[in-house]
N, C-alpha and C. Protein backbone atom coordinates (compact mmCIF):
# COMPACT_ATOMS: atom_id res chain seq x y z
N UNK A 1 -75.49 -26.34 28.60
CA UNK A 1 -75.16 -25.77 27.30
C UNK A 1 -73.85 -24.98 27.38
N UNK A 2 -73.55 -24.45 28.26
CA UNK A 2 -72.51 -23.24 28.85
C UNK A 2 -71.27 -24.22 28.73
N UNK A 3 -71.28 -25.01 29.58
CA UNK A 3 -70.34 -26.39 29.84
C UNK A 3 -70.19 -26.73 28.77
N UNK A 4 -70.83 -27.13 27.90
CA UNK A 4 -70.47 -27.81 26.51
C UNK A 4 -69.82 -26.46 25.72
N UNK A 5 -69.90 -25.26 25.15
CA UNK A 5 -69.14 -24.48 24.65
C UNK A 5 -68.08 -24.33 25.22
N UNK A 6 -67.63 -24.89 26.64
CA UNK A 6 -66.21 -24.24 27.15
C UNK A 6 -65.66 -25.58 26.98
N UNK A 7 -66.35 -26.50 27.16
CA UNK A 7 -65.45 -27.70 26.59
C UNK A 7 -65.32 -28.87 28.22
N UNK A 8 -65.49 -27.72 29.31
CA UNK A 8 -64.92 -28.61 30.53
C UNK A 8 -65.47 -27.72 30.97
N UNK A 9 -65.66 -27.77 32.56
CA UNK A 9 -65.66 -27.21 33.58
C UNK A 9 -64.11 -26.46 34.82
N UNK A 10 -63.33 -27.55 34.76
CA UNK A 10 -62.04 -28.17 35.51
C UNK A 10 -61.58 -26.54 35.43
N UNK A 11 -61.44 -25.55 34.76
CA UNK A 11 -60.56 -24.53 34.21
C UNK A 11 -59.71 -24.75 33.28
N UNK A 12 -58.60 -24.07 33.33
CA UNK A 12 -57.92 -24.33 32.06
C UNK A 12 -57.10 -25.63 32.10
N UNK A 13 -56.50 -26.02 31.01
CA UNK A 13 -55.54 -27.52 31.16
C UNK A 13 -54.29 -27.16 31.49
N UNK A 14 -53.56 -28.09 32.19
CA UNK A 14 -52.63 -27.31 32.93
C UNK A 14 -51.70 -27.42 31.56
N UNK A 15 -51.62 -28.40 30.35
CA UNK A 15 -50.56 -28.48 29.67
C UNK A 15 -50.83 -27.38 28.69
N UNK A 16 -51.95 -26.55 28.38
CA UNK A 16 -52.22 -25.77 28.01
C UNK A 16 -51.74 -24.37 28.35
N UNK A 17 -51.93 -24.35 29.70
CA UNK A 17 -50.54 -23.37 30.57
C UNK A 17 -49.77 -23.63 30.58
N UNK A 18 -48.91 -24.32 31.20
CA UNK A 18 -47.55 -24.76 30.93
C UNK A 18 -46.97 -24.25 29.44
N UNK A 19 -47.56 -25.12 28.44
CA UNK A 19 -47.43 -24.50 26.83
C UNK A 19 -47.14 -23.00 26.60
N UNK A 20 -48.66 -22.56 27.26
CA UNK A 20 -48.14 -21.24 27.08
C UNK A 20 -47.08 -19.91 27.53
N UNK A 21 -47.02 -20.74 28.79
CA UNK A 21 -46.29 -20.07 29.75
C UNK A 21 -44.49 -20.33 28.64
N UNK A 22 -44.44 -21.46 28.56
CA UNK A 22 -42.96 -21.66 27.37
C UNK A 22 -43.05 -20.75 26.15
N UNK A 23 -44.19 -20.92 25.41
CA UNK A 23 -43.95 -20.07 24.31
C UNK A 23 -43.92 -18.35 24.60
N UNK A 24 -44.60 -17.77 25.73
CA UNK A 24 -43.87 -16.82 26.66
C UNK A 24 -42.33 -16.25 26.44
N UNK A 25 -42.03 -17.47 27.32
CA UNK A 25 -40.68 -16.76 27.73
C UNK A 25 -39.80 -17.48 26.08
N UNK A 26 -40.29 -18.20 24.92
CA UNK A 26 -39.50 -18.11 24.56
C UNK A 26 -39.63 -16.91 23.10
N UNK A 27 -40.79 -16.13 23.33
CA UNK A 27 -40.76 -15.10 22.78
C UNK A 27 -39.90 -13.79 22.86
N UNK A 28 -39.96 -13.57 24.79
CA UNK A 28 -39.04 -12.83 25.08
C UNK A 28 -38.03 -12.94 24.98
N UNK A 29 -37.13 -14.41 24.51
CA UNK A 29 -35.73 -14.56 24.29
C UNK A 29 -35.75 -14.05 23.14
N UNK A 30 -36.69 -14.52 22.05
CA UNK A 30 -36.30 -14.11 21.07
C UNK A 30 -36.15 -12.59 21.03
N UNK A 31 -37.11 -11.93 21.19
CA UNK A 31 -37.30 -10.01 21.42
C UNK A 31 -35.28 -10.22 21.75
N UNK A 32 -35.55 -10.42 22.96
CA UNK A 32 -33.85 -10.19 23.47
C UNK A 32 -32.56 -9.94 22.65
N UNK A 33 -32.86 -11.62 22.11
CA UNK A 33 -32.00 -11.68 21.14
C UNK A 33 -31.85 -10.69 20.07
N UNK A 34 -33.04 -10.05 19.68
CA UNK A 34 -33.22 -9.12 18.67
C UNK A 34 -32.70 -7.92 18.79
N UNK A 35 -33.04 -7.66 20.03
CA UNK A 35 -32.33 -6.33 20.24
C UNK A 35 -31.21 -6.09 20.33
N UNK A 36 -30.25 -7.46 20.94
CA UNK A 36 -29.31 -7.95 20.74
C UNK A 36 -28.64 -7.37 19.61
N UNK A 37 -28.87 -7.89 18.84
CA UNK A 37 -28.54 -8.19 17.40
C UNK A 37 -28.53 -7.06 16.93
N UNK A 38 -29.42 -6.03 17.13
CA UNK A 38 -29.64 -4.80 16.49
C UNK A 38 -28.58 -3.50 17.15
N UNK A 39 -28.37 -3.95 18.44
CA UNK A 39 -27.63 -3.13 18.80
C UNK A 39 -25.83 -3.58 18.59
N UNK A 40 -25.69 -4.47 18.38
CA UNK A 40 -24.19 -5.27 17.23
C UNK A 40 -24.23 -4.22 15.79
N UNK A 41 -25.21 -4.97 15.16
CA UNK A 41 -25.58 -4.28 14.34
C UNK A 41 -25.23 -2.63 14.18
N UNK A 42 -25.86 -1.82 14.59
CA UNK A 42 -25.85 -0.61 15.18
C UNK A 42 -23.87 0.08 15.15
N UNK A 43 -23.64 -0.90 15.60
CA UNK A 43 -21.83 -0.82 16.21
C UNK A 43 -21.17 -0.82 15.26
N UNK A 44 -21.53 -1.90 14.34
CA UNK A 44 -20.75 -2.11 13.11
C UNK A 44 -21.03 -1.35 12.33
N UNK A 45 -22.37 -0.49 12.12
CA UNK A 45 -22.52 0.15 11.12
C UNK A 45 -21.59 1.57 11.50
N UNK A 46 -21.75 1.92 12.72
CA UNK A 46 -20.81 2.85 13.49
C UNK A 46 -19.25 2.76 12.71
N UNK A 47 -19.01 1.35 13.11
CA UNK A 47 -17.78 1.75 12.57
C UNK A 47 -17.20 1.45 11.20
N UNK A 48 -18.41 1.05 10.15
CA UNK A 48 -17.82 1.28 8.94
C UNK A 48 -17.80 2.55 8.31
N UNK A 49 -18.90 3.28 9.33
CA UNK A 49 -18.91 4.84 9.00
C UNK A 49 -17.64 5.56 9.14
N UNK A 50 -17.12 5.27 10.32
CA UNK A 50 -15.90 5.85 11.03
C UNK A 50 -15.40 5.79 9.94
N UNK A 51 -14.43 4.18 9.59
CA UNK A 51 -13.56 3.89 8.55
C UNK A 51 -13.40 4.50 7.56
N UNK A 52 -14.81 4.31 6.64
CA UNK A 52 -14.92 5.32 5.65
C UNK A 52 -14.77 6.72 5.51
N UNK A 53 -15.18 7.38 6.60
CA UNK A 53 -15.00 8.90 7.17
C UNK A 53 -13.41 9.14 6.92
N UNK A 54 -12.41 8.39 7.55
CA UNK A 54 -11.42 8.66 7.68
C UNK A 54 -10.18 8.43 6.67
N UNK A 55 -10.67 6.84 5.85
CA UNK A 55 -10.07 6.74 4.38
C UNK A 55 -10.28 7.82 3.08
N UNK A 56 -11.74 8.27 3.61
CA UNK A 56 -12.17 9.31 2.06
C UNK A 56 -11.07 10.74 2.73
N UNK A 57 -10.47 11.09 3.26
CA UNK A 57 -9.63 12.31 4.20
C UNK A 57 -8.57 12.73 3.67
N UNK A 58 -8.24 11.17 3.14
CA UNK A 58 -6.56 11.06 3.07
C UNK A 58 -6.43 11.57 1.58
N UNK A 59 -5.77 12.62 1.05
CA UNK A 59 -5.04 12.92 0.15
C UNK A 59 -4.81 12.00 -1.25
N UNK A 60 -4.92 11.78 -2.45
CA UNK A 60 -4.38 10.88 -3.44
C UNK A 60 -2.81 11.18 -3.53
N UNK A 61 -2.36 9.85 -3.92
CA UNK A 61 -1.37 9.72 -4.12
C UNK A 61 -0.43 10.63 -5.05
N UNK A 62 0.35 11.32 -5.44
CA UNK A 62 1.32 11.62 -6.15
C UNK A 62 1.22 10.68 -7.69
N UNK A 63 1.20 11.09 -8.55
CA UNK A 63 1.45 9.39 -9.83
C UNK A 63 3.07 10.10 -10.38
């Protein structure tokens, strides 16, 4: 009865590991990538702050 709910005896399928073992590591690329991205991100927002910081500074023109 035991055997029949697990489906097999053998242990797990190896393509079943394998599988999982890929969708694994290609989770952690993704994470990677993310953080990646966030810390770009992060930089640019840095320096549109800067920019702006330093254009709002400047004096108006004379008319």
């Amino acid at each position: 009865m035991a055997k029949a709910l697990f489906g097999h005896v053998g242990g797990p399928d190896p393509r079943m590991v394998q599988e999982l073992r890929r969708l694994q590591k290609r989770v952690r690329d993704l994470e990677n990538e993310v953080m990646r991205l966030q810390a770009q991100n992060d930089r640019l927002s840095e320096t549109i702050t800067d920019l702006t910081v330093s254009t709002s500074d400047r004096e108006p023109a004379l008319a």
